[in-house]
Protein backbone atom coordinates (compact mmCIF):
# COMPACT_ATOMS: atom_id res chain seq x y z
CA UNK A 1 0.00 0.00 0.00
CA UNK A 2 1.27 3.66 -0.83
CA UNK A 3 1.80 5.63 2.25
CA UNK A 4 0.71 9.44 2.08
CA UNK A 5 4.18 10.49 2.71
CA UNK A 6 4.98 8.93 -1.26
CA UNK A 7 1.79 10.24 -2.51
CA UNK A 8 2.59 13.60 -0.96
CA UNK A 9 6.20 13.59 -3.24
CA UNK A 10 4.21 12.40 -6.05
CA UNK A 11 2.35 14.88 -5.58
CA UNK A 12 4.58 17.75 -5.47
CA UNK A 13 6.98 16.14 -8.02
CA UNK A 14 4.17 16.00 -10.46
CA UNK A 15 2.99 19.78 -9.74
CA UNK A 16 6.80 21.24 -9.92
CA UNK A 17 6.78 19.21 -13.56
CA UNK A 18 3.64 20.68 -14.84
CA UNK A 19 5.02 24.15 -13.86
CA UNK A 20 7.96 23.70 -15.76
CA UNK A 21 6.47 22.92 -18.59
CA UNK A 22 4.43 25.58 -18.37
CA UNK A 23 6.89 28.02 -18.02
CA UNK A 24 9.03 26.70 -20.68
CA UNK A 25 5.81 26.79 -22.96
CA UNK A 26 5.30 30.87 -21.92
CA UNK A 27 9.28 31.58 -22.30
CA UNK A 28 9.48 29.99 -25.93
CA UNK A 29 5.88 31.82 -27.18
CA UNK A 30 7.75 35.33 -25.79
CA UNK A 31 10.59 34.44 -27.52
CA UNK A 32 8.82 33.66 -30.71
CA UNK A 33 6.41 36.58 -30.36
CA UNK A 34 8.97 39.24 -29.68
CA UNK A 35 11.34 37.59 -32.29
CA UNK A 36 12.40 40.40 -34.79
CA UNK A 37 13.94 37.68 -37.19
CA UNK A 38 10.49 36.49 -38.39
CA UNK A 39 9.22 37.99 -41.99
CA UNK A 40 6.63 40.69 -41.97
CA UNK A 41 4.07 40.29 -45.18
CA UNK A 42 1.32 42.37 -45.95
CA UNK A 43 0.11 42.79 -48.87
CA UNK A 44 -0.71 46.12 -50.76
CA UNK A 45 -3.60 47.28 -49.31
CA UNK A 46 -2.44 45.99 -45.81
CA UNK A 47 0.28 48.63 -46.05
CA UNK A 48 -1.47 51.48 -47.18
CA UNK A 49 -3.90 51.17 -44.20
CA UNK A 50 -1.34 51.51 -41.43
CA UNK A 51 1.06 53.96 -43.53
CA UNK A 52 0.68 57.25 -44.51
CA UNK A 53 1.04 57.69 -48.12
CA UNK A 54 4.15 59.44 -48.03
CA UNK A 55 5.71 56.33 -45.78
CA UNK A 56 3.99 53.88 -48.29
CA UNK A 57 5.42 55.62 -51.89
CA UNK A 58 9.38 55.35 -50.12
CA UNK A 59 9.04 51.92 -48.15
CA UNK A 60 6.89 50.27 -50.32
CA UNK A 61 7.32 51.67 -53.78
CA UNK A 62 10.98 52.91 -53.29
CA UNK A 63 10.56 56.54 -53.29
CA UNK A 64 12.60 59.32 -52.15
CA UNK A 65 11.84 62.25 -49.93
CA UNK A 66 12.75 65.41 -51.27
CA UNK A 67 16.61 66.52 -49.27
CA UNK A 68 16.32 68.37 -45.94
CA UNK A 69 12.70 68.21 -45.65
CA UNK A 70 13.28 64.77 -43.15
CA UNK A 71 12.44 65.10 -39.90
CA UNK A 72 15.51 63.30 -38.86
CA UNK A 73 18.13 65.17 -40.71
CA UNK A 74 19.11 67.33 -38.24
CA UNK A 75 18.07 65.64 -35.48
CA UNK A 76 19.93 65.16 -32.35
CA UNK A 77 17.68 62.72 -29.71
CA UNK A 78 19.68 59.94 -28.15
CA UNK A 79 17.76 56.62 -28.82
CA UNK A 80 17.02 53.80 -31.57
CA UNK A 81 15.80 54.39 -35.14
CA UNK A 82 13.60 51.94 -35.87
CA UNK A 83 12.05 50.60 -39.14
CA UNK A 84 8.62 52.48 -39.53
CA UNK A 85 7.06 49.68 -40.96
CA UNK A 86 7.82 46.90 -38.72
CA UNK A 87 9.48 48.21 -36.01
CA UNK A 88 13.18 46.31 -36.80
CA UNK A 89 15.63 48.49 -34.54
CA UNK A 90 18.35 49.33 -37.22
CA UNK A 91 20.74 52.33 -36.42
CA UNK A 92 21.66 53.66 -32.99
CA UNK A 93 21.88 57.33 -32.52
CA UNK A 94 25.51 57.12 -31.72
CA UNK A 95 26.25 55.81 -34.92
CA UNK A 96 24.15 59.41 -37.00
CA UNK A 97 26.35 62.09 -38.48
CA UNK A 98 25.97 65.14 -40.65
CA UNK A 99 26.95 64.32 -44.15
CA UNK A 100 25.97 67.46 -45.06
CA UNK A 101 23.73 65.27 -47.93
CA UNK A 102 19.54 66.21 -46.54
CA UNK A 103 19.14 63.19 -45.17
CA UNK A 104 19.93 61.32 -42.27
CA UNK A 105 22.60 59.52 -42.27
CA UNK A 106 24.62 56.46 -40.40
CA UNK A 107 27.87 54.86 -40.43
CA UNK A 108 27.15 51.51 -39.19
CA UNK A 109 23.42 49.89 -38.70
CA UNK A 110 22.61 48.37 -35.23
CA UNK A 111 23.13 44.78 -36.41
CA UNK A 112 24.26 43.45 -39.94
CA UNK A 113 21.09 41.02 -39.94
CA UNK A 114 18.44 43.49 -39.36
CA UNK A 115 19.24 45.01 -43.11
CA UNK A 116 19.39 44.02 -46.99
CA UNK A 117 21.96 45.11 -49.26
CA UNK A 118 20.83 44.89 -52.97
CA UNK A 119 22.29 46.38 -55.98
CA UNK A 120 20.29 49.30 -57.63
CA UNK A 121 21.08 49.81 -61.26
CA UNK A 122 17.88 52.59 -61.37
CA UNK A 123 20.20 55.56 -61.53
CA UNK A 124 23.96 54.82 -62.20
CA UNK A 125 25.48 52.12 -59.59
CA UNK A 126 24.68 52.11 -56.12
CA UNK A 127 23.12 50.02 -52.79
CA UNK A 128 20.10 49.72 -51.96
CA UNK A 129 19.50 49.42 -48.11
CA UNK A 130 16.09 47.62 -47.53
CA UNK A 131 14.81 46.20 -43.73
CA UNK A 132 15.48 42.78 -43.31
CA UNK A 133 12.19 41.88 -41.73
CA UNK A 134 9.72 43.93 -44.34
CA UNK A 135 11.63 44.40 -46.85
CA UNK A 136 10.74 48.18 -46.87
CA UNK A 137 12.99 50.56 -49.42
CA UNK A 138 15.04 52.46 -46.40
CA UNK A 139 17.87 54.35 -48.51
CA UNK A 140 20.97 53.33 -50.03
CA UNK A 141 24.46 52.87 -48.74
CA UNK A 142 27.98 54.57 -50.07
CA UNK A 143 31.55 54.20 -49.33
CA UNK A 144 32.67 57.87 -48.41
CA UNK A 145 31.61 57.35 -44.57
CA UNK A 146 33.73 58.61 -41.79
CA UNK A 147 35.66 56.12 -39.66
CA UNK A 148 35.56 53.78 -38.30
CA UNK A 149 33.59 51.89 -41.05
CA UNK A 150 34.09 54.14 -44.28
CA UNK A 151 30.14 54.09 -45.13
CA UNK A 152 27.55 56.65 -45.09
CA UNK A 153 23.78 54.90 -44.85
CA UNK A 154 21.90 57.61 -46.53
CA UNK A 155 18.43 56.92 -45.15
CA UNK A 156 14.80 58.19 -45.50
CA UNK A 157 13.35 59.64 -42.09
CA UNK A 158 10.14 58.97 -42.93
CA UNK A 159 11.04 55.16 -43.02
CA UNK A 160 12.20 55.32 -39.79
CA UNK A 161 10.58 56.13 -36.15
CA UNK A 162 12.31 56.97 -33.45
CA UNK A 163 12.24 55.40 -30.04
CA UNK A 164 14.07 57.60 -27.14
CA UNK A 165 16.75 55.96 -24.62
């Protein structure tokens, strides 16, 4: 016969196992939930419902705002510039200079994965700089960037949103 002394470490055994598992089941959907890695795809009309159409024509139809009119240009706040479409953190503030160009511009992004580099033929040669996780037309990249790194991202503000420190 089982004495309540084993039932009662059954017992407990069995409830400290179904916690773990539950906890392990809440720590992996946060992960996967709060994982910036996954693909964002919307379609068209998806996008122009949350965008406004000047943020749709650059980061979805790889536009151009006009030079100096950016909100960020000359902007000084210490924080993260994040992708306005997704929200993909993607240049630190530390990391903005003045290029002098209208338009805000970086010398390194936060993390190599959380940006595409594709070749743009459209006018002469350059880079294209697109968000990893969208996809959304950010700027383009050149090599006549001040130290450390030699590059100047040349980048649309209103593809980006800003999130203080």
């Amino acid at each position: 016969m089982i004495q309540i002394s084993q039932i009662s470490r059954i017992s407990v055994f069995l409830c400290f196992f179904i916690l773990a598992c539950q906890a392990k089941s809440n720590v992996q959907k946060t992960h996967t939930e709060n994982n910036m890695s996954e693909k964002v795809v919307k379609s068209d009309d998806e996008w122009k419902a949350i965008l406004t159409p000047e943020q749709y024509e650059v980061t979805r139809k790889h536009g151009t705002e006009r030079p100096f009119t950016g909100k960020y240009n000359d902007f000084k706040g210490k924080g993260v510039f994040q992708c306005v479409n997704c929200g993909n953190p993607l240049f630190a503030s530390q990391t903005k200079f003045d290029s002098g160009t209208g338009w805000p511009s970086y010398w390194e992004p936060i993390a190599k994965e959380n940006i595409k580099l594709i070749e743009d033929n459209s006018y002469g040669r350059r880079v294209e700089v697109l968000c990893n996780r969208c996809e959304a037309h950010l700027g383009h990249v050149f090599n006549d960037g001040p130290p450390p790194t030699g590059q100047r991202y040349c980048i649309n503000s209103v593809a980006l949103k800003f999130v203080e420190e």
